[in-house]
N, C-alpha and C. Protein backbone atom coordinates (compact mmCIF):
# COMPACT_ATOMS: atom_id res chain seq x y z
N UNK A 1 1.26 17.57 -10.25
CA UNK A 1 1.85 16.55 -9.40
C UNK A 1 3.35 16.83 -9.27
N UNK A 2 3.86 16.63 -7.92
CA UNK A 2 5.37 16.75 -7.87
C UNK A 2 6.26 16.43 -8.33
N UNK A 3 7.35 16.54 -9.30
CA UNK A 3 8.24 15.89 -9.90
C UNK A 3 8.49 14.08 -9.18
N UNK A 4 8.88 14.74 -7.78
CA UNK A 4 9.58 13.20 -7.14
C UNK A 4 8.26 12.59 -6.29
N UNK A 5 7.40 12.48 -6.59
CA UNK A 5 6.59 11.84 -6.46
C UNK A 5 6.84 10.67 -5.95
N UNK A 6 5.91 9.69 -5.05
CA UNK A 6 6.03 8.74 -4.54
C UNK A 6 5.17 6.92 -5.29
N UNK A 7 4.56 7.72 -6.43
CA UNK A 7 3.47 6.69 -7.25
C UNK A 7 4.31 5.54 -6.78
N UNK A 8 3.39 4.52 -5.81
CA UNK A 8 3.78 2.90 -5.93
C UNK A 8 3.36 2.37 -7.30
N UNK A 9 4.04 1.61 -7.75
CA UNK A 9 3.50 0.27 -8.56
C UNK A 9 2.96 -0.58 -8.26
N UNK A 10 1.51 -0.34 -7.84
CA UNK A 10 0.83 -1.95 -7.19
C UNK A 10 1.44 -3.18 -7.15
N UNK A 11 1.26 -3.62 -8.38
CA UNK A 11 2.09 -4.90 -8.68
C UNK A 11 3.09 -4.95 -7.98
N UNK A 12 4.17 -4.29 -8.49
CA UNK A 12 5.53 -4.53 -7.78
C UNK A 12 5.55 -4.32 -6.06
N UNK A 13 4.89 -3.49 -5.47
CA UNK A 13 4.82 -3.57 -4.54
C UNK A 13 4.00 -5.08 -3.66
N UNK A 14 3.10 -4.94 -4.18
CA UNK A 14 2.13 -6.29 -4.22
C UNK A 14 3.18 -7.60 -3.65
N UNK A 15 4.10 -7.79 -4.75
CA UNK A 15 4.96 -9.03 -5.18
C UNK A 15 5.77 -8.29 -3.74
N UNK A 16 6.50 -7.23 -3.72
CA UNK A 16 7.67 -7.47 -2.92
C UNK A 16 7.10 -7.87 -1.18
N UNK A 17 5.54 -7.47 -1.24
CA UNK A 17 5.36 -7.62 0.49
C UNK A 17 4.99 -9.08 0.82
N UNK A 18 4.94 -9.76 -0.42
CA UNK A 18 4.25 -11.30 -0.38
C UNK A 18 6.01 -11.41 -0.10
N UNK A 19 6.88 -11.41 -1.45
CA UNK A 19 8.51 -12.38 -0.90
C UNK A 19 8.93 -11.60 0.24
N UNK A 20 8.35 -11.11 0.86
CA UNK A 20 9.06 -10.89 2.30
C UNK A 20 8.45 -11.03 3.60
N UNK A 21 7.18 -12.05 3.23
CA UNK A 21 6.59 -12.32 4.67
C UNK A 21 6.95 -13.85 4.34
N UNK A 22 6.77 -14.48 5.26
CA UNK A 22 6.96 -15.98 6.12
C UNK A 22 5.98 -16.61 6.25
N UNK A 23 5.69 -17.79 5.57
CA UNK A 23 4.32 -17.88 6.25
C UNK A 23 5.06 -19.51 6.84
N UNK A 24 4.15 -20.07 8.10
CA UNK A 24 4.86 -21.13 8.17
C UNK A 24 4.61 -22.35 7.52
N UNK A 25 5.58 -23.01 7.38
CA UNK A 25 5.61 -24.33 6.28
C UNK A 25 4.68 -25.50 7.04
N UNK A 26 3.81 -24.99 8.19
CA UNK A 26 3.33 -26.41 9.15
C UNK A 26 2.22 -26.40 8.52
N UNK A 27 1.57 -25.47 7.56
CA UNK A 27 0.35 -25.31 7.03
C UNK A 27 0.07 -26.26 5.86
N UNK A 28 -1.07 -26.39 5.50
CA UNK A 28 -1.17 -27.08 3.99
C UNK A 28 -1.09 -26.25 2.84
N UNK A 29 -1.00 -26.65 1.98
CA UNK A 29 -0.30 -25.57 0.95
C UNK A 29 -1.46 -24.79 0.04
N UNK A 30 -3.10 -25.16 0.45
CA UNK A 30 -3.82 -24.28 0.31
C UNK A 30 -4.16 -23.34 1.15
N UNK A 31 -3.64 -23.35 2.37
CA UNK A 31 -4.08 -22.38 3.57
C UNK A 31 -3.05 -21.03 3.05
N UNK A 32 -1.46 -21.76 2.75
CA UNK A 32 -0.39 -20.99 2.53
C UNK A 32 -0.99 -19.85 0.94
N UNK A 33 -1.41 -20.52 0.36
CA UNK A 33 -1.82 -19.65 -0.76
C UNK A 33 -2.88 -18.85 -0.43
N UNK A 34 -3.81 -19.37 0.62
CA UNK A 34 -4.81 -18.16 0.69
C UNK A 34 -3.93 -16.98 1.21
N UNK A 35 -3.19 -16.92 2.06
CA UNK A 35 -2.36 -15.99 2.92
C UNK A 35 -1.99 -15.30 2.31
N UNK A 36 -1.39 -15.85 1.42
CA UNK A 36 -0.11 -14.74 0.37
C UNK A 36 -1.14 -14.13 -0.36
N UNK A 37 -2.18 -15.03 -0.60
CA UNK A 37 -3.61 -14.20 -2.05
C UNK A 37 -4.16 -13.17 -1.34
N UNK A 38 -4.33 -13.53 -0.08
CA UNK A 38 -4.93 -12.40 0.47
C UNK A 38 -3.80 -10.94 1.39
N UNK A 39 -2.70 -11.57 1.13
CA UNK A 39 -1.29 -10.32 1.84
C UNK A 39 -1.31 -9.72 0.27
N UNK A 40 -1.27 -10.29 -0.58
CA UNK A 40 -1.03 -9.75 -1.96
C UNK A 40 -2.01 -8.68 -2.41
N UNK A 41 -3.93 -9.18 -2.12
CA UNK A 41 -4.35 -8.35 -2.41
C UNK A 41 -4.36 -6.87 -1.63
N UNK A 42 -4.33 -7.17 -0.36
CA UNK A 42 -3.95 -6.17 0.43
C UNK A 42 -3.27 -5.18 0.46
N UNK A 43 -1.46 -5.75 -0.10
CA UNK A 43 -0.94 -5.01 -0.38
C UNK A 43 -1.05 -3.96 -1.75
N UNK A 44 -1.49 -4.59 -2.94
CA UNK A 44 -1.74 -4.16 -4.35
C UNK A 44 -3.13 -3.01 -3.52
N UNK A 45 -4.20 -3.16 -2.87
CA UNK A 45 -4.79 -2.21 -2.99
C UNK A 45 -4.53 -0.92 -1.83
N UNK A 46 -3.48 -1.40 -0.91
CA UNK A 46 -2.91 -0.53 -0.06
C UNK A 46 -2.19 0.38 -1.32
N UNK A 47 -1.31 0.38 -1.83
CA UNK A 47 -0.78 0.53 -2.63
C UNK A 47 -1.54 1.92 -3.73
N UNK A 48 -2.71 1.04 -4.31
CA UNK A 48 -3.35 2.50 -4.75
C UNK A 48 -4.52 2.84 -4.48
N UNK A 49 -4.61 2.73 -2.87
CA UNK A 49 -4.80 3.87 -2.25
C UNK A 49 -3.90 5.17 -2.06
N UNK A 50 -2.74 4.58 -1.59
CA UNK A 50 -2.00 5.57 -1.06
C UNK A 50 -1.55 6.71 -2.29
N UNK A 51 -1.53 6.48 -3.65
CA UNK A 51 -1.44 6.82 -4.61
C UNK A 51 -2.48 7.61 -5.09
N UNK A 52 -3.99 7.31 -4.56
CA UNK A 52 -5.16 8.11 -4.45
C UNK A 52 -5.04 9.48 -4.03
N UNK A 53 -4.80 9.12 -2.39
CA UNK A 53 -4.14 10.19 -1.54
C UNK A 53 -3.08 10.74 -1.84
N UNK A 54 -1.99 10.41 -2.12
CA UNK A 54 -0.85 11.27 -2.56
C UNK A 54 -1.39 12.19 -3.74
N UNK A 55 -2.33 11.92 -4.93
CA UNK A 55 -2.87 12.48 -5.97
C UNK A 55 -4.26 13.80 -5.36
N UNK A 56 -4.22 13.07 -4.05
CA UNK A 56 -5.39 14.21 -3.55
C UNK A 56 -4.77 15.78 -2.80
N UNK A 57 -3.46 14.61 -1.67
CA UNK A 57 -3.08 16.02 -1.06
C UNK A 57 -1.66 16.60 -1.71
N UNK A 58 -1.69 16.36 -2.92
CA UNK A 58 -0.56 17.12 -3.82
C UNK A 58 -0.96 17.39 -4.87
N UNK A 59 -1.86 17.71 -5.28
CA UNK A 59 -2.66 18.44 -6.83
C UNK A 59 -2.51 19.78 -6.53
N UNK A 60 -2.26 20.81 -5.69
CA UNK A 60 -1.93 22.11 -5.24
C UNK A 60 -0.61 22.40 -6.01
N UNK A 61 0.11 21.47 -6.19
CA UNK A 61 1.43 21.95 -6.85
C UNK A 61 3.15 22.13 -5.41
N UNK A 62 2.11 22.31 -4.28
CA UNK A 62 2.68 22.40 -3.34
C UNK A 62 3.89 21.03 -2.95
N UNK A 63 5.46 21.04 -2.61
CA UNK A 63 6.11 20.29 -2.50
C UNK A 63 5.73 19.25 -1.44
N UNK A 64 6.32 17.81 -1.19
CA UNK A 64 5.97 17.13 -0.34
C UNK A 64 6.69 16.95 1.25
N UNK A 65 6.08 17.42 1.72
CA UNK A 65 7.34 17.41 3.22
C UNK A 65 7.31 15.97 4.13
N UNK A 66 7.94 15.52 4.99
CA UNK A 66 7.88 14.78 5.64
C UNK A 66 6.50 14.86 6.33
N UNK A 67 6.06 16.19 6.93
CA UNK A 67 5.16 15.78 7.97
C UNK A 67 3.99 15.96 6.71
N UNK A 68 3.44 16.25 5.50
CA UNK A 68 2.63 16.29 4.75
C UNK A 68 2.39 14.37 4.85
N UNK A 69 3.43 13.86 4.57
CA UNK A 69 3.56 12.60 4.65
C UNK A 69 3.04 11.54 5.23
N UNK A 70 3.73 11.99 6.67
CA UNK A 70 3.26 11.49 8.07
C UNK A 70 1.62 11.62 8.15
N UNK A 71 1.17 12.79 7.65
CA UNK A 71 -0.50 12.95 7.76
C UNK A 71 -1.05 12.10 6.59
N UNK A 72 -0.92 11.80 5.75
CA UNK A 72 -0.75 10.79 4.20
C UNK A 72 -0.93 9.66 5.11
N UNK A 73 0.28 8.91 5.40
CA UNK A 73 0.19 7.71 6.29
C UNK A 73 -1.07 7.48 7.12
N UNK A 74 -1.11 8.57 7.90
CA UNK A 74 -2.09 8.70 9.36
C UNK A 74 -3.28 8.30 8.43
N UNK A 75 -3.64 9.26 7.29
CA UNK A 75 -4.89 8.88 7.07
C UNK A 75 -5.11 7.74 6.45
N UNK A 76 -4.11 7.03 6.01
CA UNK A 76 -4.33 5.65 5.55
C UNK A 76 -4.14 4.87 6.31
N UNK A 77 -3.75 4.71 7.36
CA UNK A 77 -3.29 4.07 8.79
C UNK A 77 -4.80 3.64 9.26
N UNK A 78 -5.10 4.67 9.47
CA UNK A 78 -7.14 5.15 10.29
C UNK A 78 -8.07 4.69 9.33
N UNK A 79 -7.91 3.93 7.77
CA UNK A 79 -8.90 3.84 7.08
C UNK A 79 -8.97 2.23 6.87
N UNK A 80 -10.17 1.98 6.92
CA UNK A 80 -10.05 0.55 6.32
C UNK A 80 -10.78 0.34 5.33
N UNK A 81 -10.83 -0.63 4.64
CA UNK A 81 -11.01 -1.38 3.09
C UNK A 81 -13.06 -0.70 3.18
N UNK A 82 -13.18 -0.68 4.04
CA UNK A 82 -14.87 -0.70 3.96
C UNK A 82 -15.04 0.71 3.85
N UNK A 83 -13.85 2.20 4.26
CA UNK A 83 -14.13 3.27 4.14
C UNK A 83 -13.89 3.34 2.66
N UNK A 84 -13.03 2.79 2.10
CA UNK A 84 -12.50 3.53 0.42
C UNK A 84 -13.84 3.18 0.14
């Protein structure tokens, strides 16, 4: 694996995409918790996925380039929860 590696921290990532969405306050405050429960889980398993993939297309030893990246993204972009 590459020295500078990109490993997210689920968790922490998890937490930072929940305090930075909005949800609006016109809701009841169980609708508001499903939102965040479900942006949270989303994000935590976006998260290691992408960490999957980074572990798949960098086990070669080979450095990480931008466009290695960009194809990283793409394929997590194109996948949804029902392909993993």
């Amino acid at each position: 694996m590459p020295q500078d590696d990109l490993h997210l921290d689920q968790k922490k990532f998890a937490e930072l995409v929940v305090g930075s969405h909005q949800v609006s306050d016109e809701l009841d405050p169980e609708a508001i918790v499903k939102r965040k429960l479900t942006l949270y889980l989303t994000a935590y398993y976006m998260a290691e996925r992408f960490n999957g993939l980074q572990d798949e297309t960098f086990t070669d030893g080979t450095e990480p380039t931008s466009a290695s990246y960009r194809a990283l993204l793409k394929q997590l972009q194109d996948e949804k929860f029902g392909d993993w």
